[in-house]
C-alpha atoms as a PDB file:
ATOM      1  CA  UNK A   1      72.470 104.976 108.022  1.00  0.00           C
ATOM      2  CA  UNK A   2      76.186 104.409 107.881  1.00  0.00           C
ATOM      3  CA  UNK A   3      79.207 106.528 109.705  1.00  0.00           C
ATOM      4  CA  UNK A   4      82.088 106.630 107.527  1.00  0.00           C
ATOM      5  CA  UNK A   5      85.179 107.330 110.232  1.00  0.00           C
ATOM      6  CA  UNK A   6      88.011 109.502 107.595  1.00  0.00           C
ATOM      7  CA  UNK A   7      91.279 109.485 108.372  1.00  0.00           C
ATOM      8  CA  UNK A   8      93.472 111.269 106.599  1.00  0.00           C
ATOM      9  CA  UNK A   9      97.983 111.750 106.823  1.00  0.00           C
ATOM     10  CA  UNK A  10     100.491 113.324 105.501  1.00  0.00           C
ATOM     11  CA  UNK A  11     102.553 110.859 102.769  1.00  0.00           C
ATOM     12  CA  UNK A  12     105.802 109.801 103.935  1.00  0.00           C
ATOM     13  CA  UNK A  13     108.521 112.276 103.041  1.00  0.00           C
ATOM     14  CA  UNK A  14     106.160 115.424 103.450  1.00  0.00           C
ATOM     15  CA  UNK A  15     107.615 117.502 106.187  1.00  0.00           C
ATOM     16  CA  UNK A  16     105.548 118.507 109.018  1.00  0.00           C
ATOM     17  CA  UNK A  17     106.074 121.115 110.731  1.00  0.00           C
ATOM     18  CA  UNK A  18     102.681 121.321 113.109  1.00  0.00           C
ATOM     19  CA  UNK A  19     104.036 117.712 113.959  1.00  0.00           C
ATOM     20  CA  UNK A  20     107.793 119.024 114.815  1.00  0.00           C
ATOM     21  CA  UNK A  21     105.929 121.888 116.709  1.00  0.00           C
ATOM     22  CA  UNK A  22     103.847 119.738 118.991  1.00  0.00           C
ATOM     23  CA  UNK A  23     107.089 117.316 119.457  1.00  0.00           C
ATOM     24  CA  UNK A  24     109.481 119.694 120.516  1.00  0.00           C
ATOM     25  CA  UNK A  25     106.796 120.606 122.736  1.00  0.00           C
ATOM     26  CA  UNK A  26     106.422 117.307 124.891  1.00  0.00           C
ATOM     27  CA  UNK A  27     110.368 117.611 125.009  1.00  0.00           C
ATOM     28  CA  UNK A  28     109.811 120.814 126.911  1.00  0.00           C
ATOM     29  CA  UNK A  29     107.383 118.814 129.160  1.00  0.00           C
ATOM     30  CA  UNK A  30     110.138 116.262 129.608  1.00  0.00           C
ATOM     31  CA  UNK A  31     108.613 113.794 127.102  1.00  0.00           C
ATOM     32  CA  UNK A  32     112.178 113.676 125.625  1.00  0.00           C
ATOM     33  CA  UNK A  33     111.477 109.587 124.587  1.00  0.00           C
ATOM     34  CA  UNK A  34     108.866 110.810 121.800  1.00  0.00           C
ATOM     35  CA  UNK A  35     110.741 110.409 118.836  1.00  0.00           C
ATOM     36  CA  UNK A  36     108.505 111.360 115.950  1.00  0.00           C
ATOM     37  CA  UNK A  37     104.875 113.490 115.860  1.00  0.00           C
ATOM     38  CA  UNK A  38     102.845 113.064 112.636  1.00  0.00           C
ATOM     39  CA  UNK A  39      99.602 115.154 112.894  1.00  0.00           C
ATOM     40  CA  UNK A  40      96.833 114.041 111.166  1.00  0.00           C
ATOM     41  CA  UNK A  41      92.696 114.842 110.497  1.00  0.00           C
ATOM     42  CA  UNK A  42      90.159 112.756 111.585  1.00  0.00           C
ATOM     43  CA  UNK A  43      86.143 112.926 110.160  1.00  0.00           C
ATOM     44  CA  UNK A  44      83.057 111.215 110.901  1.00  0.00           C
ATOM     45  CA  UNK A  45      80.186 111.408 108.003  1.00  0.00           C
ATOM     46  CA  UNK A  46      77.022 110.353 108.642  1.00  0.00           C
ATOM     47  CA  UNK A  47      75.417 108.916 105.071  1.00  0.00           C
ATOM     48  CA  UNK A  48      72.677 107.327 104.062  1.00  0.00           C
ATOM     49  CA  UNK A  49      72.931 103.503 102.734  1.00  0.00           C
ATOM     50  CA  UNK A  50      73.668 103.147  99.304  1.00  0.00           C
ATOM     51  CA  UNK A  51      75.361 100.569  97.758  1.00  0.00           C
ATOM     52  CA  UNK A  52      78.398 102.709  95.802  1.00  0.00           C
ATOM     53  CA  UNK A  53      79.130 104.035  99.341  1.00  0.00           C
ATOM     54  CA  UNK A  54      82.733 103.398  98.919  1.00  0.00           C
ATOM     55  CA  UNK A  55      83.226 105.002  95.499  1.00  0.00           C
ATOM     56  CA  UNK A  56      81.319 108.060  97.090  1.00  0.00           C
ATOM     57  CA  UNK A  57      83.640 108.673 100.202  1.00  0.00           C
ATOM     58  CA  UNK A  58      86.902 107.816  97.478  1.00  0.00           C
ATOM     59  CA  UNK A  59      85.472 111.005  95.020  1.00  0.00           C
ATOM     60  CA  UNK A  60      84.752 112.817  98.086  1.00  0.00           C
ATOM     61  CA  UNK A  61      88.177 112.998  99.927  1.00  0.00           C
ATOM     62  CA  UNK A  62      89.586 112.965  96.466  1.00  0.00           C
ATOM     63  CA  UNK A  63      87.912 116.147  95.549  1.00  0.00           C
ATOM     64  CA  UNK A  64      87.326 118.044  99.030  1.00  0.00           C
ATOM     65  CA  UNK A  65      88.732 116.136 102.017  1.00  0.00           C
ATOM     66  CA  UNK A  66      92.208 115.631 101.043  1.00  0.00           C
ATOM     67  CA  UNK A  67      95.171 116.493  98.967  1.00  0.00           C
ATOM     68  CA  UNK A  68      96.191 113.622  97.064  1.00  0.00           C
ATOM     69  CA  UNK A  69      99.627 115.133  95.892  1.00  0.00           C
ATOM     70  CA  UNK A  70     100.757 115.425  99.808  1.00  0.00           C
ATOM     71  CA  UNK A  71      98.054 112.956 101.784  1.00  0.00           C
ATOM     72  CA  UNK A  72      96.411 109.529 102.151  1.00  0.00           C
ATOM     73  CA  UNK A  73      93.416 108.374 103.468  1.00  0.00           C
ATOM     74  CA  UNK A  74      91.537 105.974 104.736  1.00  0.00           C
ATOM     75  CA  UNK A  75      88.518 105.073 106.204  1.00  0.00           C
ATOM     76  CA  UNK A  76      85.832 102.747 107.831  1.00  0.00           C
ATOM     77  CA  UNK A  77      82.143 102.474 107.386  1.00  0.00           C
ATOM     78  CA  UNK A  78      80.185 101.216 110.480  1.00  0.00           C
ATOM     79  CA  UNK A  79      76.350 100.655 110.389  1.00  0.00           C
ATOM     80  CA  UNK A  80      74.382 102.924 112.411  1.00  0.00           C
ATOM     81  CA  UNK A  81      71.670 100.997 114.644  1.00  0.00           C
END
């Protein structure tokens, strides 16, 4: 069994504005040296062990998990004792 830890971010260039939104919101708490807020997606998947487990989870957040016009990915696969 592996877990495949997704994590997935906006390109740079894309605006966004849940980031800005959660920024301007640790200025009001008096955060004011946070420059920047990028908000991302994280996933765990729990798969079985296969050896094309990497072109799987690629054609997965390809097709379902993210956008490729306006996100990247990446990810980790940890063994499962």
């Amino acid at each position: 069994m592996r877990k495949v830890k997704i994590y997935i971010t906006l390109k740079e260039g894309v605006l966004d504005p849940q980031g800005k939104a959660v920024q301007n919101s640790l200025h009001s708490l008096e955060y004011k040296n946070v420059s920047e807020v990028r908000v991302g997606k994280y996933m765990e998947v729990m798969m079985e062990d296969t050896n094309d487990i990497e072109k799987q989870v690629d054609k997965m957040c390809d097709q379902l998990l993210a956008n490729p016009v306006i996100e990247n990915y990446t990810y980790t696969i940890e063994e499962v004792v």
